[in-house]
C-alpha atoms as a PDB file:
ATOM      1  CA  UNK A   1     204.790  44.691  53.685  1.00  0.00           C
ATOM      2  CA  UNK A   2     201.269  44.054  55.253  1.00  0.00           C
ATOM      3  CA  UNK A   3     201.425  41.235  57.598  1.00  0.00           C
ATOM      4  CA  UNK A   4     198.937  39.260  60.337  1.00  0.00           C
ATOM      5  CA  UNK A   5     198.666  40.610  63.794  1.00  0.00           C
ATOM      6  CA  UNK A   6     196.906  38.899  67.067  1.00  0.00           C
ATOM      7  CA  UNK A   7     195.404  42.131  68.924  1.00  0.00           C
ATOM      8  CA  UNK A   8     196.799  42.268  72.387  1.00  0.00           C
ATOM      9  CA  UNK A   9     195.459  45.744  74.200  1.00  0.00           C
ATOM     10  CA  UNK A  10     193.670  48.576  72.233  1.00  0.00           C
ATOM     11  CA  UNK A  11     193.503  51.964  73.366  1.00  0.00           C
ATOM     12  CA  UNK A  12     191.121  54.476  71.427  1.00  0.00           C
ATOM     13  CA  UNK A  13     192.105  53.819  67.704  1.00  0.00           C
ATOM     14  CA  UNK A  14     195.732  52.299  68.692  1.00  0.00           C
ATOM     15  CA  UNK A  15     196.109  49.238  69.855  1.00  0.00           C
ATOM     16  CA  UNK A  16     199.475  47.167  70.635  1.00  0.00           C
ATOM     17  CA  UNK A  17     199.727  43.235  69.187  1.00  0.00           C
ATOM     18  CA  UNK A  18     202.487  40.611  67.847  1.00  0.00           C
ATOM     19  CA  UNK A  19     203.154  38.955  64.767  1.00  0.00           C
ATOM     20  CA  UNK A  20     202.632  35.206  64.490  1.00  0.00           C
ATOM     21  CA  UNK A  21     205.619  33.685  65.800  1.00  0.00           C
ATOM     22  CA  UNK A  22     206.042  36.078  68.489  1.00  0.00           C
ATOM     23  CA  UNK A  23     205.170  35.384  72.238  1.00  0.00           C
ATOM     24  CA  UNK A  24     204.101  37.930  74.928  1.00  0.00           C
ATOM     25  CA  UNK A  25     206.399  39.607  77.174  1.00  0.00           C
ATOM     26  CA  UNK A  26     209.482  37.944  75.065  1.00  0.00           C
ATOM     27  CA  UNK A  27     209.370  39.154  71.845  1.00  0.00           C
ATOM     28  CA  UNK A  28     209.073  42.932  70.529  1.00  0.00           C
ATOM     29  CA  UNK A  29     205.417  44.767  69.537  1.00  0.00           C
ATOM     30  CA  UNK A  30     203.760  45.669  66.810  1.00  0.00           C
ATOM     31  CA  UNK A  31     201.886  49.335  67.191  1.00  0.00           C
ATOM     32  CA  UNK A  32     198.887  49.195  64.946  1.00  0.00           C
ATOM     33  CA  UNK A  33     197.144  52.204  63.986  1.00  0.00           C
ATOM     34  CA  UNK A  34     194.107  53.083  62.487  1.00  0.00           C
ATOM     35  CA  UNK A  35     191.790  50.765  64.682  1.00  0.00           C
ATOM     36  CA  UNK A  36     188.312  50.627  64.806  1.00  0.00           C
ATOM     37  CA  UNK A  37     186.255  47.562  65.686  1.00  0.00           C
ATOM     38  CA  UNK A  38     188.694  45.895  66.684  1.00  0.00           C
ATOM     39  CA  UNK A  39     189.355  43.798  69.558  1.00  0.00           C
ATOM     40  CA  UNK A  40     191.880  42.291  71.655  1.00  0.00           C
ATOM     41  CA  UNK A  41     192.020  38.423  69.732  1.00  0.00           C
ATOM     42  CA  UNK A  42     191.617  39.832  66.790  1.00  0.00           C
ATOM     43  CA  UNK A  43     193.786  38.899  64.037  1.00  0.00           C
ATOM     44  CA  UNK A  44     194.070  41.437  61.452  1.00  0.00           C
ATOM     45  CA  UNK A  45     196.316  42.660  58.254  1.00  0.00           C
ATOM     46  CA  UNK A  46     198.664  45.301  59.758  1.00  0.00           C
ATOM     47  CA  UNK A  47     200.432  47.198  57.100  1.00  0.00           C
ATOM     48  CA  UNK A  48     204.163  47.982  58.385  1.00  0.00           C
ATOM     49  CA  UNK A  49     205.265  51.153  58.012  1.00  0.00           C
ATOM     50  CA  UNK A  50     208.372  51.791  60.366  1.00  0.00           C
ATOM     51  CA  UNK A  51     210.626  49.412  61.941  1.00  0.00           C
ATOM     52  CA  UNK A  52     213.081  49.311  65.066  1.00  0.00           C
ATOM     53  CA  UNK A  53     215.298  47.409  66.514  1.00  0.00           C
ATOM     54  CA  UNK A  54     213.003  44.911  68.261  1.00  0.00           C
ATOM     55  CA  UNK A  55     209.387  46.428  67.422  1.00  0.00           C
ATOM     56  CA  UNK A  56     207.378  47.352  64.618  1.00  0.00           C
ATOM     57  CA  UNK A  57     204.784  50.115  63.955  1.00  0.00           C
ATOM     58  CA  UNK A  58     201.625  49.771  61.345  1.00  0.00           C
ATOM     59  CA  UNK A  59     198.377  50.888  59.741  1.00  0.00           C
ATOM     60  CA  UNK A  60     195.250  48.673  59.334  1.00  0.00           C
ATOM     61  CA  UNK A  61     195.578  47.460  56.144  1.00  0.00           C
ATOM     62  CA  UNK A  62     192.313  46.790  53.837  1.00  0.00           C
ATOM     63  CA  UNK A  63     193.614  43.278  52.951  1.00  0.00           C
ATOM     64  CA  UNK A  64     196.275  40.187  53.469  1.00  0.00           C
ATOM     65  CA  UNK A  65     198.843  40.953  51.082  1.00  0.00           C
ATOM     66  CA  UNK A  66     202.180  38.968  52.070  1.00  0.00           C
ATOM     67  CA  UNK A  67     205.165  39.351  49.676  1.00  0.00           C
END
């Protein structure tokens, strides 16, 4: 599933954001891999790849593709 994530910290090509809905400090992370350009308030399409209990962990995806 590919979903849109708000860039909170990068660090080299990984950087560490939420999902919409989620609210800093509260809710779990999404990992986002693959980074290049990107910047912290950046929204971009994150495609999730593994999941755990509270955070998730993703690739830059090419394109918004919600199912």
């Amino acid at each position: 599933r590919t979903v849109p994530v708000i860039i909170d910290a990068v660090d080299g090509n990984t950087a560490t954001g939420r999902t919409k809905g989620d609210a800093p400090e509260i809710d779990g992370i999404v990992t986002v891999r693959g980074i290049t350009k990107e910047r912290p308030g950046d929204i971009i399409p994150v495609n999730i790849v593994k999941t755990s209990e509270y955070d998730l962990q993703g690739d830059v995806a090419q394109e918004l593709v919600e199912v």
